[in-house]
C-alpha atoms as a PDB file:
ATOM      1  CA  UNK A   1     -26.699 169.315 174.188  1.00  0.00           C
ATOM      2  CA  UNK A   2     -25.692 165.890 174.552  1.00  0.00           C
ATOM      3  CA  UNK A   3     -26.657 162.091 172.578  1.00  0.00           C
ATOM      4  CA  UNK A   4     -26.637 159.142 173.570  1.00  0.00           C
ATOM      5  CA  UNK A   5     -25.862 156.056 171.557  1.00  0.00           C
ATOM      6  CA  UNK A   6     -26.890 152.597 172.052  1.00  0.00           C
ATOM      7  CA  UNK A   7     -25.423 150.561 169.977  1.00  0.00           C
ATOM      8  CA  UNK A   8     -22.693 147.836 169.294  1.00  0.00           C
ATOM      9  CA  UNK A   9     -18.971 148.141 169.804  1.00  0.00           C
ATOM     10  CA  UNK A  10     -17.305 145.422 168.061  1.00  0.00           C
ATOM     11  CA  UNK A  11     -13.685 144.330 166.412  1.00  0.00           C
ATOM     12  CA  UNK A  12     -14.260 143.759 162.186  1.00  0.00           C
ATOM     13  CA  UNK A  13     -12.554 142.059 160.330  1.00  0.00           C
ATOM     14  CA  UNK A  14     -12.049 143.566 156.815  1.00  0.00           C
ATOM     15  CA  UNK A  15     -10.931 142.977 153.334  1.00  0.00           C
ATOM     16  CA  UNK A  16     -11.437 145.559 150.091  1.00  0.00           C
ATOM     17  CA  UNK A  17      -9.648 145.203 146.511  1.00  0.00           C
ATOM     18  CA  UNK A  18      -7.628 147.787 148.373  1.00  0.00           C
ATOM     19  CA  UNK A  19      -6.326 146.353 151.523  1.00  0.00           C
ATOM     20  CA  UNK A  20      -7.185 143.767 154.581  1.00  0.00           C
ATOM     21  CA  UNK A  21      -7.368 144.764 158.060  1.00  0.00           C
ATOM     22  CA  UNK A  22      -7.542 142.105 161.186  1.00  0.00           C
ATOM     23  CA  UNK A  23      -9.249 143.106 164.893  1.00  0.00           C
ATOM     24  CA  UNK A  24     -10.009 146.989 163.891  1.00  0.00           C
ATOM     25  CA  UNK A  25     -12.331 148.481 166.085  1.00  0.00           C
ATOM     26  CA  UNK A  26     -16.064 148.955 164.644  1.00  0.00           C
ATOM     27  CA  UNK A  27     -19.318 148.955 165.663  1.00  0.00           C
ATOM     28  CA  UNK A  28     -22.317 151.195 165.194  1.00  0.00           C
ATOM     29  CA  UNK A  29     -21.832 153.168 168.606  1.00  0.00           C
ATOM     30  CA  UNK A  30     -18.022 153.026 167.988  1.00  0.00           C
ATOM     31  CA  UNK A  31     -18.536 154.851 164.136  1.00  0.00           C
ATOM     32  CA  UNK A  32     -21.312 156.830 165.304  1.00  0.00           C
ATOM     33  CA  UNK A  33     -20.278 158.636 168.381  1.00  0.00           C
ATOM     34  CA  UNK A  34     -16.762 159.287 167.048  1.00  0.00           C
ATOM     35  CA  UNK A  35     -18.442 161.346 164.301  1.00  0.00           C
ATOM     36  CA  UNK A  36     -20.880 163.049 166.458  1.00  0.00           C
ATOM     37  CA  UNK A  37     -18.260 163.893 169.054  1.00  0.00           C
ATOM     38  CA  UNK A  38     -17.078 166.517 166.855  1.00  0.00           C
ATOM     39  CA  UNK A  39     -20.369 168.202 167.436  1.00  0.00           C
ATOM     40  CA  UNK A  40     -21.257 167.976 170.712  1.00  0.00           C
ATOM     41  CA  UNK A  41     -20.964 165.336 174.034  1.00  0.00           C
ATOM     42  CA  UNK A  42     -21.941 162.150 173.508  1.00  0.00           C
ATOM     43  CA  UNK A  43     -22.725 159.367 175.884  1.00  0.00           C
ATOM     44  CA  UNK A  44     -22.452 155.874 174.773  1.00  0.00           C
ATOM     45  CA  UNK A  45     -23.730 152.401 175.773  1.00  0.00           C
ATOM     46  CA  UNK A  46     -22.759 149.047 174.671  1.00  0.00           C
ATOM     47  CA  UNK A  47     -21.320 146.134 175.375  1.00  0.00           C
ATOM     48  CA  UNK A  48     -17.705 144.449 175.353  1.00  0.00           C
ATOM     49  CA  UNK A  49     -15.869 141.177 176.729  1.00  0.00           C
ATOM     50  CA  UNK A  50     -12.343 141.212 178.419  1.00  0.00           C
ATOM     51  CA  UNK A  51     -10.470 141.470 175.228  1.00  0.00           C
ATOM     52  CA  UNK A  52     -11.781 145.381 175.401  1.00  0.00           C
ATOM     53  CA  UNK A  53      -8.325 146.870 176.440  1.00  0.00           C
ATOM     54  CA  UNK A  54      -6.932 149.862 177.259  1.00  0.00           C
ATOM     55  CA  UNK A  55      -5.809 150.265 173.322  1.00  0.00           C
ATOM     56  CA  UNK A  56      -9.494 150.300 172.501  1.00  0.00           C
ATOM     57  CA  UNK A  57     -10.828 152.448 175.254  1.00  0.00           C
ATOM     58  CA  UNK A  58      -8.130 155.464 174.516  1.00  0.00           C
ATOM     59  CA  UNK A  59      -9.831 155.835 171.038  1.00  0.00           C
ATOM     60  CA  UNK A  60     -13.231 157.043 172.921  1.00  0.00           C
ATOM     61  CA  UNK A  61     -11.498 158.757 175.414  1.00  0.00           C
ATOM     62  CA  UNK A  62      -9.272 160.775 173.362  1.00  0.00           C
ATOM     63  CA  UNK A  63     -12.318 162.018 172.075  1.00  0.00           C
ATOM     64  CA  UNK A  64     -13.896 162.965 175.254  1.00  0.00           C
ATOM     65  CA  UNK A  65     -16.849 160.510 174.713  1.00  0.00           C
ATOM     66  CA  UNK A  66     -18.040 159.227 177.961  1.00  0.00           C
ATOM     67  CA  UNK A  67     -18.148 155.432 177.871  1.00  0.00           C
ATOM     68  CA  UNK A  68     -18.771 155.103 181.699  1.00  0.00           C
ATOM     69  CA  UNK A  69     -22.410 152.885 180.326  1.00  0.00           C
ATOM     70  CA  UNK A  70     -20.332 150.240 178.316  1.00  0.00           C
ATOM     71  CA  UNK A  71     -21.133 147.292 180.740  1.00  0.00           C
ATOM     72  CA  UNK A  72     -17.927 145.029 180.712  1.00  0.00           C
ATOM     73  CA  UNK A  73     -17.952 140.949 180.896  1.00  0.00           C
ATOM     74  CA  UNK A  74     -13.835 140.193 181.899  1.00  0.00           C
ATOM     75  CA  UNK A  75     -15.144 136.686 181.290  1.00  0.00           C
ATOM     76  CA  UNK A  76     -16.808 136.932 177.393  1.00  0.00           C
ATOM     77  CA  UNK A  77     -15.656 138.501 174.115  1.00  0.00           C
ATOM     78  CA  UNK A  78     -16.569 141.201 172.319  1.00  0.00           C
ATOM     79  CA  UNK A  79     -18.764 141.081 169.396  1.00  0.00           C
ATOM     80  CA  UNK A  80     -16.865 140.484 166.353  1.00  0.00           C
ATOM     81  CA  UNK A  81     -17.713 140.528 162.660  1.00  0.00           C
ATOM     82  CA  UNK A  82     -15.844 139.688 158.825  1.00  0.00           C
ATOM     83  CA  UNK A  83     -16.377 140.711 155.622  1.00  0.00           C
ATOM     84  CA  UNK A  84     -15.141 140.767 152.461  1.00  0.00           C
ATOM     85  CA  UNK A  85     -15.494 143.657 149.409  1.00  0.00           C
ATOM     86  CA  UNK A  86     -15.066 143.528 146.009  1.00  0.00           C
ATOM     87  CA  UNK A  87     -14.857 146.434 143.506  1.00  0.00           C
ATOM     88  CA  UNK A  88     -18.288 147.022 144.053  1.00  0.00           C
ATOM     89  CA  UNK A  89     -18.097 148.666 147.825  1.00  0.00           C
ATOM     90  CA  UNK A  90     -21.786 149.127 148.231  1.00  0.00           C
ATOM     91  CA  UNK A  91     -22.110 144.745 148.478  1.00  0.00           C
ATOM     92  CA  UNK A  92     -20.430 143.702 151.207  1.00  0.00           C
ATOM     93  CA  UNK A  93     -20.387 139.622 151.858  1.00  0.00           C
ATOM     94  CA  UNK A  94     -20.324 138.266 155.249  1.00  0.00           C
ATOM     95  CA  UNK A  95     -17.590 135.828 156.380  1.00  0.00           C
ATOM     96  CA  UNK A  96     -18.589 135.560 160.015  1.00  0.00           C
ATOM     97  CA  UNK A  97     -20.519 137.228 162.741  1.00  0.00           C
ATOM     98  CA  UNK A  98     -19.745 135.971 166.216  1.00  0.00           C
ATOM     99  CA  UNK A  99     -22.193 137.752 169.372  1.00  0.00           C
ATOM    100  CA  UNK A 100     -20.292 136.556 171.521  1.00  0.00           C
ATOM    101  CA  UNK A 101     -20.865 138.970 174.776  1.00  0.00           C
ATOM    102  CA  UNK A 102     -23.581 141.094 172.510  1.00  0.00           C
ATOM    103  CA  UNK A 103     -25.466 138.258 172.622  1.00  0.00           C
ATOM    104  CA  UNK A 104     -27.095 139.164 175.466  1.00  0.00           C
ATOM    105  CA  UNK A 105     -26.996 143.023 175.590  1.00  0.00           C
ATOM    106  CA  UNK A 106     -29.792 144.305 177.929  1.00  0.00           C
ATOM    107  CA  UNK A 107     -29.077 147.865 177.772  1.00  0.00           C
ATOM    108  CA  UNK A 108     -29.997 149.610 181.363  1.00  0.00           C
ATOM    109  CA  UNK A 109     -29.472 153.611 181.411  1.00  0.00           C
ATOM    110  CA  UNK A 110     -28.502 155.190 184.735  1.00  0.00           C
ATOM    111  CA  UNK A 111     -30.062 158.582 185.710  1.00  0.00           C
ATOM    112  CA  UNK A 112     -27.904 160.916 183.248  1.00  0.00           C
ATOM    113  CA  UNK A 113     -28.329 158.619 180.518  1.00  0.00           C
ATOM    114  CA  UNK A 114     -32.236 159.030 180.830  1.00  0.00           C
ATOM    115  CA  UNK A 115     -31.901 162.460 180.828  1.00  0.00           C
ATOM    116  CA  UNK A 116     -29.948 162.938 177.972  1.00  0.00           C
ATOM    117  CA  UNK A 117     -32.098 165.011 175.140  1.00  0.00           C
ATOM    118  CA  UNK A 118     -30.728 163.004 171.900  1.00  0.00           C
ATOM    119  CA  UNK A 119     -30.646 160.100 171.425  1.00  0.00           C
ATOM    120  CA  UNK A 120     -29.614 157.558 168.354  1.00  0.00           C
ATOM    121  CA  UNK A 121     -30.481 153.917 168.495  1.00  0.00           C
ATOM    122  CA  UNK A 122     -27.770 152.076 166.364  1.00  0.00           C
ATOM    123  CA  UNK A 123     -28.800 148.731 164.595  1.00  0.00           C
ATOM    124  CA  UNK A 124     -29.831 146.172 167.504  1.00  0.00           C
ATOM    125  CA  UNK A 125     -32.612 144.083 168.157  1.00  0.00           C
ATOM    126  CA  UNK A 126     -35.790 146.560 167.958  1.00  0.00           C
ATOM    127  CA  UNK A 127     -37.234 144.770 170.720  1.00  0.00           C
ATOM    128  CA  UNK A 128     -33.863 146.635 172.824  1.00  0.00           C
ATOM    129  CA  UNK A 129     -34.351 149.885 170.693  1.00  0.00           C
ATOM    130  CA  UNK A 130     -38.260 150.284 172.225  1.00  0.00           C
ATOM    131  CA  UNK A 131     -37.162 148.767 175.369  1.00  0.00           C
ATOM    132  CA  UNK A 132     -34.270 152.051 175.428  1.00  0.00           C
ATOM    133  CA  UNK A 133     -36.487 154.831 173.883  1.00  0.00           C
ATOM    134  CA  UNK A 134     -39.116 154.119 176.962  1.00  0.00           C
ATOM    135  CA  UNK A 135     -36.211 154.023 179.306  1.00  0.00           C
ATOM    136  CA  UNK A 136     -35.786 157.853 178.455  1.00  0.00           C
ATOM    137  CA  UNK A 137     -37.319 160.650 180.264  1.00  0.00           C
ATOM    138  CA  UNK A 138     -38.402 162.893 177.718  1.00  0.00           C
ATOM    139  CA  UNK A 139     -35.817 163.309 174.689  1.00  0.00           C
ATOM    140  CA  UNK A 140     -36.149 165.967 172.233  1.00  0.00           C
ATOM    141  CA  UNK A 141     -35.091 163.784 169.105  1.00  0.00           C
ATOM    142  CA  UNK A 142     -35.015 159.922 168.615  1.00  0.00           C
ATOM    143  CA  UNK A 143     -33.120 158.583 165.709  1.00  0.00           C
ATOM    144  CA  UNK A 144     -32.769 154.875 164.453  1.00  0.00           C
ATOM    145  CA  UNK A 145     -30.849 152.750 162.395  1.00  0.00           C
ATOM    146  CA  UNK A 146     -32.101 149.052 160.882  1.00  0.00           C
ATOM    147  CA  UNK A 147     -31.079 146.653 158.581  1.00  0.00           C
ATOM    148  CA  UNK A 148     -32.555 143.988 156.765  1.00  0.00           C
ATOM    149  CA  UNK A 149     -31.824 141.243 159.370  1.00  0.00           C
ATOM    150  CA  UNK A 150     -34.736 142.939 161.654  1.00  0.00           C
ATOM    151  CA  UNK A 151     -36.697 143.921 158.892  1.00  0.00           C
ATOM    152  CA  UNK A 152     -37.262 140.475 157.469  1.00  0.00           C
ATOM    153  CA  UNK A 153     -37.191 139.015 160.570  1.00  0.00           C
ATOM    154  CA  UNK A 154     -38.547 141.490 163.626  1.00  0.00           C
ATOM    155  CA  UNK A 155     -40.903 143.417 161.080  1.00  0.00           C
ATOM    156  CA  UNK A 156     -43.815 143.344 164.121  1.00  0.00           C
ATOM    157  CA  UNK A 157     -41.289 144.828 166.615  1.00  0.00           C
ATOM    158  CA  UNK A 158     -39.174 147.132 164.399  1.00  0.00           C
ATOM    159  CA  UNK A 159     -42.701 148.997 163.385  1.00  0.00           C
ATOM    160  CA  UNK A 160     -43.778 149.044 167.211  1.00  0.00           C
ATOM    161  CA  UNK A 161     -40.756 151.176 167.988  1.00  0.00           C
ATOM    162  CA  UNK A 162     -40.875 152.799 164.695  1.00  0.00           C
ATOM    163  CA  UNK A 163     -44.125 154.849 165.968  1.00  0.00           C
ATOM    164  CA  UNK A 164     -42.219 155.868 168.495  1.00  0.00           C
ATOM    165  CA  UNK A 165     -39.188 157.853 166.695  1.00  0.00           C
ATOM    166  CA  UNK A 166     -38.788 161.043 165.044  1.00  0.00           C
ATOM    167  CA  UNK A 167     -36.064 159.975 162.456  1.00  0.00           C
ATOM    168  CA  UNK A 168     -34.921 156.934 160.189  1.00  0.00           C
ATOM    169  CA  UNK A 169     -31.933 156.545 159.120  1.00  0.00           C
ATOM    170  CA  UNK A 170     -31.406 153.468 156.569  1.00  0.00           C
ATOM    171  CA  UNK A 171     -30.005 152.483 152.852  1.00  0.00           C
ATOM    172  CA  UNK A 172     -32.588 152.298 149.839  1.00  0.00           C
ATOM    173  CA  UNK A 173     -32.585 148.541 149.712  1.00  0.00           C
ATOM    174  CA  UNK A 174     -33.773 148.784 153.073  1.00  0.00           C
ATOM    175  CA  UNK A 175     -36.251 151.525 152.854  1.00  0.00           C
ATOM    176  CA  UNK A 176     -37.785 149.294 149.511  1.00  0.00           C
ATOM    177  CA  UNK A 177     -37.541 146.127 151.250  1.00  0.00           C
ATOM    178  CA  UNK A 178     -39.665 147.939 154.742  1.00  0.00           C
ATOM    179  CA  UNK A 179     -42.180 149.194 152.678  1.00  0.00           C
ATOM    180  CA  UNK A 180     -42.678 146.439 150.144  1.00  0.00           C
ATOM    181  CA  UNK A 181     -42.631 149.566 147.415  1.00  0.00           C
ATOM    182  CA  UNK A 182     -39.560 149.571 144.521  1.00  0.00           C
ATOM    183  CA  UNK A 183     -40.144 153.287 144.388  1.00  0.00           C
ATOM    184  CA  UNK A 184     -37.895 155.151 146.930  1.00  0.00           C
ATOM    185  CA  UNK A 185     -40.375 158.004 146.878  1.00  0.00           C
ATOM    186  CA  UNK A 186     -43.593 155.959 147.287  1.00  0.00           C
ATOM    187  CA  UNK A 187     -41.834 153.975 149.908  1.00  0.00           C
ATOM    188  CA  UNK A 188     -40.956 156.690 151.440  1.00  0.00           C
ATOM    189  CA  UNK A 189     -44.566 158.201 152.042  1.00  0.00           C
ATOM    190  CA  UNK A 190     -45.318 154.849 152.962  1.00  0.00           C
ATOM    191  CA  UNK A 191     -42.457 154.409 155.712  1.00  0.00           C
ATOM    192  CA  UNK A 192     -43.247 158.214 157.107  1.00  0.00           C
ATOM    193  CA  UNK A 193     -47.011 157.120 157.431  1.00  0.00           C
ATOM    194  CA  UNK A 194     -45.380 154.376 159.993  1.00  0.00           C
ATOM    195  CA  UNK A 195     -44.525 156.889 162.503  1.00  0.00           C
ATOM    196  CA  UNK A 196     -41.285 158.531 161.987  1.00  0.00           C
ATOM    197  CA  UNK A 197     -41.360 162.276 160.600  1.00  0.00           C
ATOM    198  CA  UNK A 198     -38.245 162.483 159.017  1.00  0.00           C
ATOM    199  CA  UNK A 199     -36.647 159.586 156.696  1.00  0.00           C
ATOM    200  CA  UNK A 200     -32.984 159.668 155.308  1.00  0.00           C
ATOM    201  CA  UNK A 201     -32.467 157.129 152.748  1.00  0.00           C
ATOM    202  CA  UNK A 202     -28.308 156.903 152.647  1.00  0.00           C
ATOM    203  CA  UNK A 203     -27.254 155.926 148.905  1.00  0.00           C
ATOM    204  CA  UNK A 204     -23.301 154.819 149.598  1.00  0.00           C
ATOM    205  CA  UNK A 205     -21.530 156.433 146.978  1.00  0.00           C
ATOM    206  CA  UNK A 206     -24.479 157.803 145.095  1.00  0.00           C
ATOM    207  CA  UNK A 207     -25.089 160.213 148.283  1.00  0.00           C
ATOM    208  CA  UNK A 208     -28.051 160.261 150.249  1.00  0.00           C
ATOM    209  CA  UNK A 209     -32.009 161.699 149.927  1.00  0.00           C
ATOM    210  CA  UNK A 210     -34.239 163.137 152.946  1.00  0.00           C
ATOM    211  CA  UNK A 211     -37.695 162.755 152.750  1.00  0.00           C
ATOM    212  CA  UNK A 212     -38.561 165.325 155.714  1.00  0.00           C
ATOM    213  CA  UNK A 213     -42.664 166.930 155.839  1.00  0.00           C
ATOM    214  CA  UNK A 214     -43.510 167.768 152.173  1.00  0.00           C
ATOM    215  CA  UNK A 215     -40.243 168.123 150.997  1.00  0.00           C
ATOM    216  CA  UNK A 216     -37.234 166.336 149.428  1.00  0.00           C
ATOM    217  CA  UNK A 217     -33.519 166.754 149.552  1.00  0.00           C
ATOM    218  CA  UNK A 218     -31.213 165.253 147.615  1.00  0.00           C
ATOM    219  CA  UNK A 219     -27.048 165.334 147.985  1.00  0.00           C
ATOM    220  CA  UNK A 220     -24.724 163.723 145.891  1.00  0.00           C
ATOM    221  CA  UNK A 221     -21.868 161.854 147.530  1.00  0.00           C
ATOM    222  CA  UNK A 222     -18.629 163.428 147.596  1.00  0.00           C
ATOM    223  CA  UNK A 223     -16.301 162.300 144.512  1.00  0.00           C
ATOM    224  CA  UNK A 224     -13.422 161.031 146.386  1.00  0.00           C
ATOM    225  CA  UNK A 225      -9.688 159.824 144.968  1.00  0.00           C
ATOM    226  CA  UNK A 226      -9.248 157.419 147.921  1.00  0.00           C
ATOM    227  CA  UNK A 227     -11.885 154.848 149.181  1.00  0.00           C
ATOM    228  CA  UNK A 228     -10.699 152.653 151.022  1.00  0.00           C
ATOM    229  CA  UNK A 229     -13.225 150.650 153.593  1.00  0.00           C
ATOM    230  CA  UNK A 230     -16.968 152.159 153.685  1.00  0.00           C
ATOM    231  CA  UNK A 231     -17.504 149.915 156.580  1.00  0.00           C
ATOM    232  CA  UNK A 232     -18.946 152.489 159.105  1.00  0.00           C
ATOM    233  CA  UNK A 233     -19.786 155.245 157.145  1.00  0.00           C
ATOM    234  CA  UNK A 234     -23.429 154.631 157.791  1.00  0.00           C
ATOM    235  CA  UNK A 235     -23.081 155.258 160.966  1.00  0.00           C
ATOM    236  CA  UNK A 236     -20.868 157.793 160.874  1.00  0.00           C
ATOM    237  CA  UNK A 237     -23.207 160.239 158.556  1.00  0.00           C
ATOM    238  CA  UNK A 238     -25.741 159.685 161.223  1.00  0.00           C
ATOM    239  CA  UNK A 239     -23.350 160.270 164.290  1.00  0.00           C
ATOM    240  CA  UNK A 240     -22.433 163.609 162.043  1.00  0.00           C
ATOM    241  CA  UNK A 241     -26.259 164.179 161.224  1.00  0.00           C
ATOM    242  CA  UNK A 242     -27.429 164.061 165.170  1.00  0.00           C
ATOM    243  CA  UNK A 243     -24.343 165.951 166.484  1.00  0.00           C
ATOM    244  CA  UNK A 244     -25.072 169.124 164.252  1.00  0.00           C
ATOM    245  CA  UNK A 245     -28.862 169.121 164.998  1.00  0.00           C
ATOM    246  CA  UNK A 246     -27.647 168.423 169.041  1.00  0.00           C
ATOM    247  CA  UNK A 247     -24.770 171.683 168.541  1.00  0.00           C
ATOM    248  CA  UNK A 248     -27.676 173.936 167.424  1.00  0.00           C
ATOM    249  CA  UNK A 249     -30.830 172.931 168.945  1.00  0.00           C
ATOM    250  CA  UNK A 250     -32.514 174.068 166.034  1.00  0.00           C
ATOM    251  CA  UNK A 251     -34.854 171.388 163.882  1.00  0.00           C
ATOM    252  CA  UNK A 252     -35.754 173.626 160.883  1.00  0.00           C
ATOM    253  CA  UNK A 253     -36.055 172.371 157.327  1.00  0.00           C
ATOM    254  CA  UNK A 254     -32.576 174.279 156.710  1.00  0.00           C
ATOM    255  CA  UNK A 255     -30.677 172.948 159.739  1.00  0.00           C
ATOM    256  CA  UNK A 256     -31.865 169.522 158.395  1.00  0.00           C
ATOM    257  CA  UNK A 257     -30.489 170.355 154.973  1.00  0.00           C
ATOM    258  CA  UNK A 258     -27.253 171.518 156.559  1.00  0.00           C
ATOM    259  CA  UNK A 259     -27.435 168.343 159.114  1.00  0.00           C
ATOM    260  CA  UNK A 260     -27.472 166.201 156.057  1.00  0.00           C
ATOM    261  CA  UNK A 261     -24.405 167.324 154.461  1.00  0.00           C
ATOM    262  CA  UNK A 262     -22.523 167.584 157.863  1.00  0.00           C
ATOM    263  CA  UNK A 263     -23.425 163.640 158.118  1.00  0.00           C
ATOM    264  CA  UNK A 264     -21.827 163.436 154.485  1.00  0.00           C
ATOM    265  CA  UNK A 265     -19.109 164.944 155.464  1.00  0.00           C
ATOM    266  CA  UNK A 266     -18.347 162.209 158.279  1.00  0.00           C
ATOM    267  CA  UNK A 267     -19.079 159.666 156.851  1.00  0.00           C
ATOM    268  CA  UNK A 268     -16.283 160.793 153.562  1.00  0.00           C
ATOM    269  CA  UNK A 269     -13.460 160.611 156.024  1.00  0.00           C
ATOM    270  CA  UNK A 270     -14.924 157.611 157.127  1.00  0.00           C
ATOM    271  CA  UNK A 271     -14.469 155.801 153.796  1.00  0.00           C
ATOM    272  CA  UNK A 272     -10.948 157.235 153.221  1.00  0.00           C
ATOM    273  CA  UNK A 273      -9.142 154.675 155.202  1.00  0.00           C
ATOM    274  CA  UNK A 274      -9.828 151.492 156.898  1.00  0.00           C
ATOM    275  CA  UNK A 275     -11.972 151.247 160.199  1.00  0.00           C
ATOM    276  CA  UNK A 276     -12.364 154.229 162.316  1.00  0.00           C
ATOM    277  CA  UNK A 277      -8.375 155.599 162.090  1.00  0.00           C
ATOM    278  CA  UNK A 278      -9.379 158.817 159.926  1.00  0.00           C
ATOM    279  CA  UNK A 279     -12.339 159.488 162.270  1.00  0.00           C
ATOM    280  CA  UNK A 280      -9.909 160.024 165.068  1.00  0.00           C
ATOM    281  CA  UNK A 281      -7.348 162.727 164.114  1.00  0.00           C
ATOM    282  CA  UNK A 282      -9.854 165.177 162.086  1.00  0.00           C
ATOM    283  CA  UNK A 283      -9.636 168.914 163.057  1.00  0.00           C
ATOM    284  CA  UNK A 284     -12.371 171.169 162.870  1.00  0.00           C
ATOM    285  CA  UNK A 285     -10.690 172.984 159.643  1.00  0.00           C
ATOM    286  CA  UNK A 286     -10.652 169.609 157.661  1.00  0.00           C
ATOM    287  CA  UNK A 287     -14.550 169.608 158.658  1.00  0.00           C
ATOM    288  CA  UNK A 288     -15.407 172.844 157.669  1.00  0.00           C
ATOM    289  CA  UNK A 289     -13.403 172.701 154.420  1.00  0.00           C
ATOM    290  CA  UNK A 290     -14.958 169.183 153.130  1.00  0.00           C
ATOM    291  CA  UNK A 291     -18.269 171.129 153.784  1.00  0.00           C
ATOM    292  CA  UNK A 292     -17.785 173.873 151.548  1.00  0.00           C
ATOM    293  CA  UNK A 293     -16.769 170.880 148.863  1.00  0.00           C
ATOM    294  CA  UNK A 294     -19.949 169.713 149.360  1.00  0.00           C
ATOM    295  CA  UNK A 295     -21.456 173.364 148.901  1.00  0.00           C
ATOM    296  CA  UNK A 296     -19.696 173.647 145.891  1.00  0.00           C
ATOM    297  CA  UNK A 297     -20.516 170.518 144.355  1.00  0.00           C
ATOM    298  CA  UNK A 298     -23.748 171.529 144.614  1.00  0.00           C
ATOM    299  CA  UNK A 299     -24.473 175.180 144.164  1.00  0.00           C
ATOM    300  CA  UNK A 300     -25.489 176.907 141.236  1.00  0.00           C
ATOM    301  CA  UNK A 301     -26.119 180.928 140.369  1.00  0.00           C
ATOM    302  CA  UNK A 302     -29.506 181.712 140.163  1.00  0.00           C
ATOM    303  CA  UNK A 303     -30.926 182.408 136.723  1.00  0.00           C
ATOM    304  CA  UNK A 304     -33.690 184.041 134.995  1.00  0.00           C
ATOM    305  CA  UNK A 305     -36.297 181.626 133.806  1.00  0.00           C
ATOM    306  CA  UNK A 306     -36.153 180.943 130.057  1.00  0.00           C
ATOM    307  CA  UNK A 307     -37.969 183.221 128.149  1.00  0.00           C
ATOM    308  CA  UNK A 308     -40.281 182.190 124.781  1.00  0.00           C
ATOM    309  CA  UNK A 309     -37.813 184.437 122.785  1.00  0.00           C
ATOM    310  CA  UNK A 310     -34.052 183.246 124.749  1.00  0.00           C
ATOM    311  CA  UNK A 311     -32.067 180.988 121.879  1.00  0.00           C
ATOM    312  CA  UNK A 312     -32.250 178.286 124.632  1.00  0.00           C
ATOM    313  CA  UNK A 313     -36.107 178.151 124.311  1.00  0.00           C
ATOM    314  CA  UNK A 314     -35.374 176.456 121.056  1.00  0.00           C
ATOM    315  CA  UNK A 315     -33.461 174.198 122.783  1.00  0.00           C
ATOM    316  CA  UNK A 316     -36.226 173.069 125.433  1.00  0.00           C
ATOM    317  CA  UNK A 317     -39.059 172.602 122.420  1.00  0.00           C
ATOM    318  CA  UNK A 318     -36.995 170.171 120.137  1.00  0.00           C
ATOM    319  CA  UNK A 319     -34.401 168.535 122.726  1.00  0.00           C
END
């Protein structure tokens, strides 16, 4: 089954302790669809200005992604964005955002597009999300991604087409800062209670929670050796989170759980190297093995429940 994104496609701009980078390709639907093409087809829409060349269009197409809705303006420039890291990668600073040609985005979706059954709505306007979702026939999952910009400043809007979604997908400054609560699990009763069913609260290094009917699941992130530019990885996990629920058409608690770490797992390669370069020459076996990391990093034997008389009872009453 296929997704479509909606989203931005943009060039960054981006310095780390670790590096600097000029004109890389970025974007929400750019990150995003990349990591979900590993899963299944995906169908994107955006925008971009003449200075969209063939360079930039080979790195969708050699991934089979159909970018036949990306309306071009030969005339404008593409959106384009700059930002600086320090040690800290989780606080980014923001040197310059230029529209330009995103500006004025009006996504329209052509027959296919309406029919497709997933779709994600990267982080635009939420006036353009709602305007999308009722574009669509009848999709069988709706995802979205905010930020703070809309939250603060499109709060009416973004919880119009909030009741209208089946997943969010946002950081926990966001997800405190939405529902005016400093507890993430509080806030995240209160942001489920908005409309959306499922929440997924990504945690940047610290790894990423799912608040999803009664239940919680937590996964750590992925010690890495190499982090170079987490610019993307956002919207990678959630490209990698759709594409796996897409591939098996299956919307159990477990296939969540397993759609989680899958989104992990994208968005670690993302953060391995700067912009979107890793994402593009991954194989299926460097997938599957960074996914039975994550299983290990996590799994434990079962055990028998302590017993009044096990030495480690001792443990529990005076520790």
């Amino acid at each position: 089954m296929s997704i479509l994104v909606v989203g931005s496609v943009a060039f960054d701009s981006i310095e780390t302790p670790f590096g600097k980078r000029e004109r890389i390709l970025g974007g929400s639907a750019t990150y995003s669809s990349l990591a979900a093409s590993y899963f299944t087809e995906v169908k994107v829409v955006a925008v971009v200005g003449g200075d969209f060349g063939r360079e930039e269009e080979a790195v969708f197409i050699e991934r089979e992604i159909d970018i036949s809705g990306v309306e071009r303006i030969p005339d404008g420039k593409t959106f384009s964005y700059s930002g600086v890291y320090g040690y800290d990668l989780n606080d980014r600073q923001t040197r310059a955002t230029e529209l330009n040609v995103f500006a004025h985005f009006q996504p329209r979706l052509d027959g296919a597009a309406r029919r497709t059954p997933y779709l994600f709505l990267g982080n635009i306007d939420p006036v353009l999300q709602l305007d999308v979702k009722r574009q669509m026939a009848n999709p069988r999952l709706v995802a979205l991604d905010t930020m703070n910009y809309w939250i603060e400043g499109a709060r009416q809007a973004l919880q119009r087409v909030l009741r209208e979604i089946d997943i969010l997908i946002i950081n926990d400054a966001e997800a405190r800062e939405l529902a005016e609560e400093p507890n993430l699990v509080k806030a995240a009763q209160r942001i489920r209670q908005m409309g959306p069913k499922t929440l997924i609260i990504k945690r940047g290094e610290y790894g990423a929670i799912m608040f999803d009917r009664d239940t919680i699941f937590a996964i750590p992130g992925l010690p890495l050796e190499n982090v170079f530019d987490p610019t993307g990885a956002g919207d990678a996990f959630a490209g990698g989170f759709l594409g796996y629920l897409a591939a098996t058409h299956n919307f159990s608690s477990a296939a969540l759980r397993q759609a989680v770490i899958y989104g992990s797992v994208m968005a670690s390669f993302t953060v391995e190297e700067f912009g979107c370069d890793q994402l593009r020459r991954l194989s299926y076996e460097d997938i599957n093995a960074r996914f039975r990391e994550f299983k290990r990093l996590v799994h434990f034997d079962d055990i028998e429940f302590i017993r009044s008389d096990h030495p480690a009872a001792s443990v529990t009453r005076t520790g």
